[in-house]
C-alpha atoms as a PDB file:
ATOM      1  CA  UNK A   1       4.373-113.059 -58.155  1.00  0.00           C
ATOM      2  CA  UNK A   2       6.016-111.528 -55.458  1.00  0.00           C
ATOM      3  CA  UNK A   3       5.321-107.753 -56.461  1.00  0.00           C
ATOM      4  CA  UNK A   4       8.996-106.965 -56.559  1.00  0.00           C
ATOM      5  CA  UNK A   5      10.299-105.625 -59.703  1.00  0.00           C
ATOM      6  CA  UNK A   6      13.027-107.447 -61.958  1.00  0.00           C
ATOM      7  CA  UNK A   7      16.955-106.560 -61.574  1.00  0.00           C
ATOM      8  CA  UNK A   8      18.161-104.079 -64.083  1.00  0.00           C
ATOM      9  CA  UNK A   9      20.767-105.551 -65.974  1.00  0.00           C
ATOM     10  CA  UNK A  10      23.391-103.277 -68.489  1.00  0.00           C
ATOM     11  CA  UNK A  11      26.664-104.262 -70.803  1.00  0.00           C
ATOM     12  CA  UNK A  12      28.351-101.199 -71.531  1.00  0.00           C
ATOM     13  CA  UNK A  13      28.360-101.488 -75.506  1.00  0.00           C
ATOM     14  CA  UNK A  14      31.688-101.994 -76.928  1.00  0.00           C
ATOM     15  CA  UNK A  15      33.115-103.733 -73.836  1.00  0.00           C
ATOM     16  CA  UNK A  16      32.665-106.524 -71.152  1.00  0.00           C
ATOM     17  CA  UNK A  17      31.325-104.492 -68.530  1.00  0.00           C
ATOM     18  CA  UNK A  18      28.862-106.362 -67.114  1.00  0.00           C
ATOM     19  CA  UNK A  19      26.214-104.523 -64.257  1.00  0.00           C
ATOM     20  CA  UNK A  20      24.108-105.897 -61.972  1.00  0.00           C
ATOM     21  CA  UNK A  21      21.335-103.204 -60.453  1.00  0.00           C
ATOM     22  CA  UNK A  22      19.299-103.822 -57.265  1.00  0.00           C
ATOM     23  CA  UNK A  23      16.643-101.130 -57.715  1.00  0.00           C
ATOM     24  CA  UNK A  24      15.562-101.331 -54.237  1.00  0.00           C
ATOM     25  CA  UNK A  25      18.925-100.478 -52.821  1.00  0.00           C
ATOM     26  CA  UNK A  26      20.977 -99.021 -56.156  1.00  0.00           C
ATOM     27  CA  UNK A  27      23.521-101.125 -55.241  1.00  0.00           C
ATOM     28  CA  UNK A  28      25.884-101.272 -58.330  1.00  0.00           C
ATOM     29  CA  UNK A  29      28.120-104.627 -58.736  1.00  0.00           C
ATOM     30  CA  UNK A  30      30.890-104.745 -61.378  1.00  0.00           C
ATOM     31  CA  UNK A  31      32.665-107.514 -62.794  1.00  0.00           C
ATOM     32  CA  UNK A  32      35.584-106.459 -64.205  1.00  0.00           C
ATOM     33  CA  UNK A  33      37.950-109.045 -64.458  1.00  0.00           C
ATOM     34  CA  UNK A  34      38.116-109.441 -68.349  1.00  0.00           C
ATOM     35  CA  UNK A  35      38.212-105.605 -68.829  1.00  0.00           C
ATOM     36  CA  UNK A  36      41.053-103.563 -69.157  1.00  0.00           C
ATOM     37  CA  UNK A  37      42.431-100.421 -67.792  1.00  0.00           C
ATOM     38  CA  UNK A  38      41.402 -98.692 -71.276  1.00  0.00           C
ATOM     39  CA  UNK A  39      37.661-100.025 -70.898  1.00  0.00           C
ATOM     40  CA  UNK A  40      37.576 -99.153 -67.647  1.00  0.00           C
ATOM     41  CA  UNK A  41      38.444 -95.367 -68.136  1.00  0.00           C
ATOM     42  CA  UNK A  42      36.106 -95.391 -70.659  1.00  0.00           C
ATOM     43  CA  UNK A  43      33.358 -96.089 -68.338  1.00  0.00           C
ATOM     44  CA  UNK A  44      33.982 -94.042 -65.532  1.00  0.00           C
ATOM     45  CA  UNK A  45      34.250 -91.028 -67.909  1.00  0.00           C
ATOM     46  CA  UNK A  46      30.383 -91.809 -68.468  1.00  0.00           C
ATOM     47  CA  UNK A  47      29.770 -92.183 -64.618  1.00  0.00           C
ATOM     48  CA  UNK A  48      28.256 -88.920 -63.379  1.00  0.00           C
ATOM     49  CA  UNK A  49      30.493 -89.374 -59.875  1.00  0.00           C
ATOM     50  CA  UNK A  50      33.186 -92.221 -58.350  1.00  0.00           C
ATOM     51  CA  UNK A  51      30.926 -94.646 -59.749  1.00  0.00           C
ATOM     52  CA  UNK A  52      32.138 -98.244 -59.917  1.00  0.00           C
ATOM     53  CA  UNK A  53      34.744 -98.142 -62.803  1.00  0.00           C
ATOM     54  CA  UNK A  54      36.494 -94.913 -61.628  1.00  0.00           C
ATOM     55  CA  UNK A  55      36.581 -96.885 -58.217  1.00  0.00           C
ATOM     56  CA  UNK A  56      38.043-100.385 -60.006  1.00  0.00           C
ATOM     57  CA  UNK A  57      41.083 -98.039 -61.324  1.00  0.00           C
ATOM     58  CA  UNK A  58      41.589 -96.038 -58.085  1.00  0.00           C
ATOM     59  CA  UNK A  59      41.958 -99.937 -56.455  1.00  0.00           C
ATOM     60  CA  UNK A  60      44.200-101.420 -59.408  1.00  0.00           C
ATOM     61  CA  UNK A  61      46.605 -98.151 -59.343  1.00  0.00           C
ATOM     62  CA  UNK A  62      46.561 -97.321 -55.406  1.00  0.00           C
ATOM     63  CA  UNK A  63      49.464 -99.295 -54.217  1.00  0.00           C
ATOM     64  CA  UNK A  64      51.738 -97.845 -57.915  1.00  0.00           C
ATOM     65  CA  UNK A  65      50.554 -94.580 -57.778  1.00  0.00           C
ATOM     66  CA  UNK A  66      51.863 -94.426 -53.625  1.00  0.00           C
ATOM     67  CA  UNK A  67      54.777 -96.144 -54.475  1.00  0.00           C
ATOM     68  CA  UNK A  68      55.687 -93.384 -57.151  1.00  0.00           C
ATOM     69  CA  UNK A  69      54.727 -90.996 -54.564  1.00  0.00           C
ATOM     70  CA  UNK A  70      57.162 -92.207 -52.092  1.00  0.00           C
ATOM     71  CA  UNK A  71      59.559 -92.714 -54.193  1.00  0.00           C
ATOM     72  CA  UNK A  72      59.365 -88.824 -55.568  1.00  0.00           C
ATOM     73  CA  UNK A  73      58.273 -87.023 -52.028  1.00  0.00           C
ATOM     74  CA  UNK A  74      60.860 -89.130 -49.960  1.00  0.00           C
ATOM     75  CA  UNK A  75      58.652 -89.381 -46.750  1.00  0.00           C
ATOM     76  CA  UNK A  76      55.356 -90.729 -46.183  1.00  0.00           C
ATOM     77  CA  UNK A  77      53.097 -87.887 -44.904  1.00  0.00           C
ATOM     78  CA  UNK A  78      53.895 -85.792 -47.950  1.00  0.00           C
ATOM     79  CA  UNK A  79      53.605 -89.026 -50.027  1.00  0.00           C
ATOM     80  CA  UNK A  80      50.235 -89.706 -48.578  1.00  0.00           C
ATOM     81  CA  UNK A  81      49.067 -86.074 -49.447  1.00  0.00           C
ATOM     82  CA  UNK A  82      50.373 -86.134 -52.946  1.00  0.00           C
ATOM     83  CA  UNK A  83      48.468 -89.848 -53.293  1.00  0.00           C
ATOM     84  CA  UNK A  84      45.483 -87.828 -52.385  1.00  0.00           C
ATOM     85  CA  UNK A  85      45.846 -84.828 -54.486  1.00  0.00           C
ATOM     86  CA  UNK A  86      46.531 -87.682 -57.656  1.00  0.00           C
ATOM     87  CA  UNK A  87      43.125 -89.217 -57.509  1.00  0.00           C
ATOM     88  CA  UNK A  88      41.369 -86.028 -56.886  1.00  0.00           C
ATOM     89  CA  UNK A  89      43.225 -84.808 -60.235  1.00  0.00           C
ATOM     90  CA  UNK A  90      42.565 -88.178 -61.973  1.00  0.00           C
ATOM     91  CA  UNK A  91      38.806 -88.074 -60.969  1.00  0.00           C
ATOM     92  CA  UNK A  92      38.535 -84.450 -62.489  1.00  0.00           C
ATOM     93  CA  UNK A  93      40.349 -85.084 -65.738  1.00  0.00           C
ATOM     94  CA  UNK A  94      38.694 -88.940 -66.710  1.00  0.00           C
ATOM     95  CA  UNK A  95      37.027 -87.250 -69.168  1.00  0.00           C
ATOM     96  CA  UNK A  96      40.368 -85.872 -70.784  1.00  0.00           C
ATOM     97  CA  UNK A  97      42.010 -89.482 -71.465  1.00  0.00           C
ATOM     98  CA  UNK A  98      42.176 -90.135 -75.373  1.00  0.00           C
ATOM     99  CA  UNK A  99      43.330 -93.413 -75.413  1.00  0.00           C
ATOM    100  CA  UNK A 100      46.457 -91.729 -77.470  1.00  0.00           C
ATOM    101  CA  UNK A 101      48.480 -93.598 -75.012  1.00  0.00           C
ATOM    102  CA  UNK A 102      48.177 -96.638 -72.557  1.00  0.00           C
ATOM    103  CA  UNK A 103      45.830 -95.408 -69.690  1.00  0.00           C
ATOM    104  CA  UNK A 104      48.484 -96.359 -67.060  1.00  0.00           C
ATOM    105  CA  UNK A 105      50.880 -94.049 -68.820  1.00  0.00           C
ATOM    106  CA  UNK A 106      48.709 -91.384 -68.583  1.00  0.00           C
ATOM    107  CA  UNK A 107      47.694 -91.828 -64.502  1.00  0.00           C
ATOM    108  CA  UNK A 108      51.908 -91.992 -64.047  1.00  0.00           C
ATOM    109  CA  UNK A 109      51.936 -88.578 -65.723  1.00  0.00           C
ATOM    110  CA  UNK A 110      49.120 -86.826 -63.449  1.00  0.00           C
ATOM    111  CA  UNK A 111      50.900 -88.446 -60.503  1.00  0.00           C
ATOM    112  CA  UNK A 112      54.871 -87.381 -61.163  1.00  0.00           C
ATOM    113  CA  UNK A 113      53.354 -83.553 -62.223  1.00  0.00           C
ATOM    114  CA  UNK A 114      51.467 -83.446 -59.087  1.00  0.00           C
ATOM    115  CA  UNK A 115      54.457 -84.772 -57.056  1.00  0.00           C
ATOM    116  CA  UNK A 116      56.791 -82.012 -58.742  1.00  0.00           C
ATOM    117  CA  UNK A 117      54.325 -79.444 -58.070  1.00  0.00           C
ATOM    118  CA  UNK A 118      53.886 -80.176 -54.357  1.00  0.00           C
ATOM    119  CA  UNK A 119      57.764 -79.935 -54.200  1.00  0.00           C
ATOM    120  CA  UNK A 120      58.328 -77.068 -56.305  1.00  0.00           C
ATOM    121  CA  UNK A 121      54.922 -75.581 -53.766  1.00  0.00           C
ATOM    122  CA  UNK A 122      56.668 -76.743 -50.171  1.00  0.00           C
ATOM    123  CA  UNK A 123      60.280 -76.097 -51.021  1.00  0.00           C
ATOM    124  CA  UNK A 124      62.894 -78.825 -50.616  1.00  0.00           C
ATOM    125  CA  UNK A 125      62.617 -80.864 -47.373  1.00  0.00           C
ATOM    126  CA  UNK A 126      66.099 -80.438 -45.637  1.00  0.00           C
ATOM    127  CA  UNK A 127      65.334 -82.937 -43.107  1.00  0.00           C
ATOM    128  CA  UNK A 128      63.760 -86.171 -44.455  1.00  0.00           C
ATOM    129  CA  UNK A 129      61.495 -88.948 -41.775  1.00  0.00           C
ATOM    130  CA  UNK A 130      63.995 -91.928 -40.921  1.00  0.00           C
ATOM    131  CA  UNK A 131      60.744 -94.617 -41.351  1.00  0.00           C
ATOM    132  CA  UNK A 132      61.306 -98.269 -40.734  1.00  0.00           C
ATOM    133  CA  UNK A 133      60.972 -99.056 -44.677  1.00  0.00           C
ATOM    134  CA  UNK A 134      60.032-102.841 -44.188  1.00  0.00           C
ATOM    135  CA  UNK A 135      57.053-102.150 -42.238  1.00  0.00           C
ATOM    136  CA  UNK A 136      55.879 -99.436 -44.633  1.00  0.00           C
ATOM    137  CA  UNK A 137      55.920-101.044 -47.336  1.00  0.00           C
ATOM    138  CA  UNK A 138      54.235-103.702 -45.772  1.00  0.00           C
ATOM    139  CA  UNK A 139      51.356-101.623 -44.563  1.00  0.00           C
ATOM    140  CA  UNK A 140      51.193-100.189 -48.402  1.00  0.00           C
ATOM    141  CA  UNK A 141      52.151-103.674 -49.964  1.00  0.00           C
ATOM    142  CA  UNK A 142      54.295-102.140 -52.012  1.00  0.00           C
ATOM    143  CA  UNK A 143      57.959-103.175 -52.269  1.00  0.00           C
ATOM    144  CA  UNK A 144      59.833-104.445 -49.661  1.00  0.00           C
ATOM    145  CA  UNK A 145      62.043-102.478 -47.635  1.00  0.00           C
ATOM    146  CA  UNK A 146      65.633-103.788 -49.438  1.00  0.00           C
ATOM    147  CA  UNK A 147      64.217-102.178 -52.538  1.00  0.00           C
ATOM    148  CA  UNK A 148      63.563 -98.984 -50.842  1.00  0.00           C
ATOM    149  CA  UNK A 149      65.821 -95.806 -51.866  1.00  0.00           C
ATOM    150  CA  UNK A 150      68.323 -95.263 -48.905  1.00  0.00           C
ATOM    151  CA  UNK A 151      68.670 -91.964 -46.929  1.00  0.00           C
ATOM    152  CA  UNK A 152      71.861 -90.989 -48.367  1.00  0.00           C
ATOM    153  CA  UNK A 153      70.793 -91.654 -51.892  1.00  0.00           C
ATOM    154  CA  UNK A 154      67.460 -89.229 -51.391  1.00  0.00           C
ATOM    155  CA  UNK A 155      70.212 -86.714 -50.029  1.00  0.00           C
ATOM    156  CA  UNK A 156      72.301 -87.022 -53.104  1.00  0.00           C
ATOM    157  CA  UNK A 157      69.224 -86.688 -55.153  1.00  0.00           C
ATOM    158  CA  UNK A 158      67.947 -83.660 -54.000  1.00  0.00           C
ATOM    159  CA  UNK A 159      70.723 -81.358 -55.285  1.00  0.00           C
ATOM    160  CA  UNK A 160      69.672 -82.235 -58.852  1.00  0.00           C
ATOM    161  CA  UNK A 161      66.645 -80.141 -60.724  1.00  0.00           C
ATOM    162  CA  UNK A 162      62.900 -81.486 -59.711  1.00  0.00           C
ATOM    163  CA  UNK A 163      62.546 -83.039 -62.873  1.00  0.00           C
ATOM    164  CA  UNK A 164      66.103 -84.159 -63.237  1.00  0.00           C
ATOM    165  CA  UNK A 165      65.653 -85.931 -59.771  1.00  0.00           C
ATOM    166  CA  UNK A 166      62.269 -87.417 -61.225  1.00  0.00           C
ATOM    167  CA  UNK A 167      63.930 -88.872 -64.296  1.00  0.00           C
ATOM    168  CA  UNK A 168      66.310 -90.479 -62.450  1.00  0.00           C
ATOM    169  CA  UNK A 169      64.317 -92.244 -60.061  1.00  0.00           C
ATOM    170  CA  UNK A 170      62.013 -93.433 -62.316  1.00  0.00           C
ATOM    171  CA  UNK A 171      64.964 -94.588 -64.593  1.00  0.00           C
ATOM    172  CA  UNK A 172      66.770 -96.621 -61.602  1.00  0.00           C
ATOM    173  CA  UNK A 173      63.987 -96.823 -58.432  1.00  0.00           C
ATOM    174  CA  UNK A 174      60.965 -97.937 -60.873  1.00  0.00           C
ATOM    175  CA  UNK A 175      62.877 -99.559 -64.252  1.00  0.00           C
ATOM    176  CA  UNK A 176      61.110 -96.709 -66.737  1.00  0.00           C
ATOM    177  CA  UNK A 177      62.445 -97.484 -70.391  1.00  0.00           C
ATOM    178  CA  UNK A 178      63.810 -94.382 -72.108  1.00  0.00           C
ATOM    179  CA  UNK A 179      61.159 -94.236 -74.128  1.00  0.00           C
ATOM    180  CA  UNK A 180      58.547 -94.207 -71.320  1.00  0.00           C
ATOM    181  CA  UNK A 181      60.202 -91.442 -69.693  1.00  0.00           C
ATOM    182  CA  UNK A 182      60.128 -90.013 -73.185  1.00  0.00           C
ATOM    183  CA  UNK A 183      56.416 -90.044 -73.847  1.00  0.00           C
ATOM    184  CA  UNK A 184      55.883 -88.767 -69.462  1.00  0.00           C
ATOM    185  CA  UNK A 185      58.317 -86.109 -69.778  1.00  0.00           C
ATOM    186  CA  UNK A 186      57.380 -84.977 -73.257  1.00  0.00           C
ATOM    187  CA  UNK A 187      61.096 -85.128 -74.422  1.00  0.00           C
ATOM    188  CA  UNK A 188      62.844 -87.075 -77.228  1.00  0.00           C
ATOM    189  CA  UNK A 189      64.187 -90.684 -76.111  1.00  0.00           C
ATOM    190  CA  UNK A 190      67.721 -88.875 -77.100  1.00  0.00           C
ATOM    191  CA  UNK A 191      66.917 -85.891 -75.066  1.00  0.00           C
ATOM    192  CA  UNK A 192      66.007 -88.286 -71.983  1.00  0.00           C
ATOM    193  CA  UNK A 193      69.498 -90.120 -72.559  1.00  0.00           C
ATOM    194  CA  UNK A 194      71.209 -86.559 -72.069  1.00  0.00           C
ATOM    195  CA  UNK A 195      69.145 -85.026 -68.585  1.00  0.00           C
ATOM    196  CA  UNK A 196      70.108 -88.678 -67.400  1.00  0.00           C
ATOM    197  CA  UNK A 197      73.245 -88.918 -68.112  1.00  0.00           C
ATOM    198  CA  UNK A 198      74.230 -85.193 -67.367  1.00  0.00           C
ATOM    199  CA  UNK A 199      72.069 -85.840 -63.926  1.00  0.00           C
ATOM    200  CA  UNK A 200      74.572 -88.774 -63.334  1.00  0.00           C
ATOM    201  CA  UNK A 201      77.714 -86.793 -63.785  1.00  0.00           C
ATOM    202  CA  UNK A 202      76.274 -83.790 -61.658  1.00  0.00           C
ATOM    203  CA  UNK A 203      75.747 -86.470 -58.487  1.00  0.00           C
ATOM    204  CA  UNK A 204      79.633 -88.050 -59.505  1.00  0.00           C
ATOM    205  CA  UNK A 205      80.761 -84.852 -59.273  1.00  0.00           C
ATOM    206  CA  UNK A 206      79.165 -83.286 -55.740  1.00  0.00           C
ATOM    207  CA  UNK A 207      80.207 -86.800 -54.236  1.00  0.00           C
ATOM    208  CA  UNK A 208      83.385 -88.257 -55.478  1.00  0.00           C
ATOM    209  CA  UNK A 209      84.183 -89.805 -52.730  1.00  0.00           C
ATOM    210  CA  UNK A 210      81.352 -92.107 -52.937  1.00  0.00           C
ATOM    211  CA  UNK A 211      81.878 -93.006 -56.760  1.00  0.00           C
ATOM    212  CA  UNK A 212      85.783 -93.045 -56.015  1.00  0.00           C
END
């Protein structure tokens, strides 16, 4: 015998989380691979801190949830803040998910209401950074830079309301079906169809010239 005591070993009951425990160092190993977002969230709303499941999510949604960021802040510094202030939120609320919808769905939510608070909170930026999108998005791995919104789309944009200018960029930046936008904006699919479409005609009609 060497004197040193066995590893602790745990499966969460009723999934596949698997843990490994070194009780000399409480070093904590995961395997999450065959687990799902769901399972996950479950977990870390047991963990009495960032333990290792609510740390598995924050690295699954980090490059989505800054890519919805950008995409609603329009510059990086104030995308980087609202990134932040998301998985603070999301690491105060895990005990409020429900599974009443698909956990991603739910994370998208926190992060577009904290991104339309921050604006509504700073006022509209009249002057937006002019970033070399290729190399951000490189540095984030998120898109690449031909898929970024341009400069005098964001300008366009921002003379619609917060949320209209939300819906739309999430409809056309990120692909959102109607009826995600739907169940995110807590409106009917219909209703979603309308703020769109009215949205549409609002930027047709500030800037004919570019729809001429």
């Amino acid at each position: 015998m060497t004197g040193l005591p066995p590893a602790a070993t745990h499966v969460s009951k009723g999934t596949k989380l698997y843990r490994t425990c070194n009780p000399w160092t409480q070093a904590i190993w995961l395997d999450t691979s065959n687990n799902t977002d769901e399972q996950l969230a479950a977990e870390a709303a047991r963990e009495g801190s960032d333990g290792p499941a609510f740390r598995c999510l924050v690295e699954r949604f980090r490059q989505r949830v800054w890519r919805i960021c950008y995409r609603l802040m329009g510059n990086e510094a104030d995308a980087a803040d609202a990134a932040q202030e998301v998985f603070v939120r999301l690491f105060l609320n895990r005990k409020k998910f429900e599974s009443r919808s698909k956990y991603s769905t739910w994370l998208h939510g926190i992060a577009i209401r904290t991104c339309l608070t921050l604006r509504r909170s700073r006022g509209r930026r009249q002057k937006h950074e002019l970033v070399d999108q290729e190399n951000l998005f490189h540095r984030h791995q998120a898109k690449s830079a031909d898929e970024a919104l341009p400069m005098d789309l964001l300008t366009m944009l921002d003379i619609l309301d917060e949320k209209d200018r939300a819906m739309l960029i999430l409809k056309y930046a990120e692909s959102y079906s109607y009826e995600e936008l739907a169940e995110l904006f807590n409106l009917s699919v219909s209703g979603c169809k309308m703020r769109v479409s009215r949205a549409r005609q609002q930027i047709q009609k500030a800037f004919p010239k570019r729809f001429s």
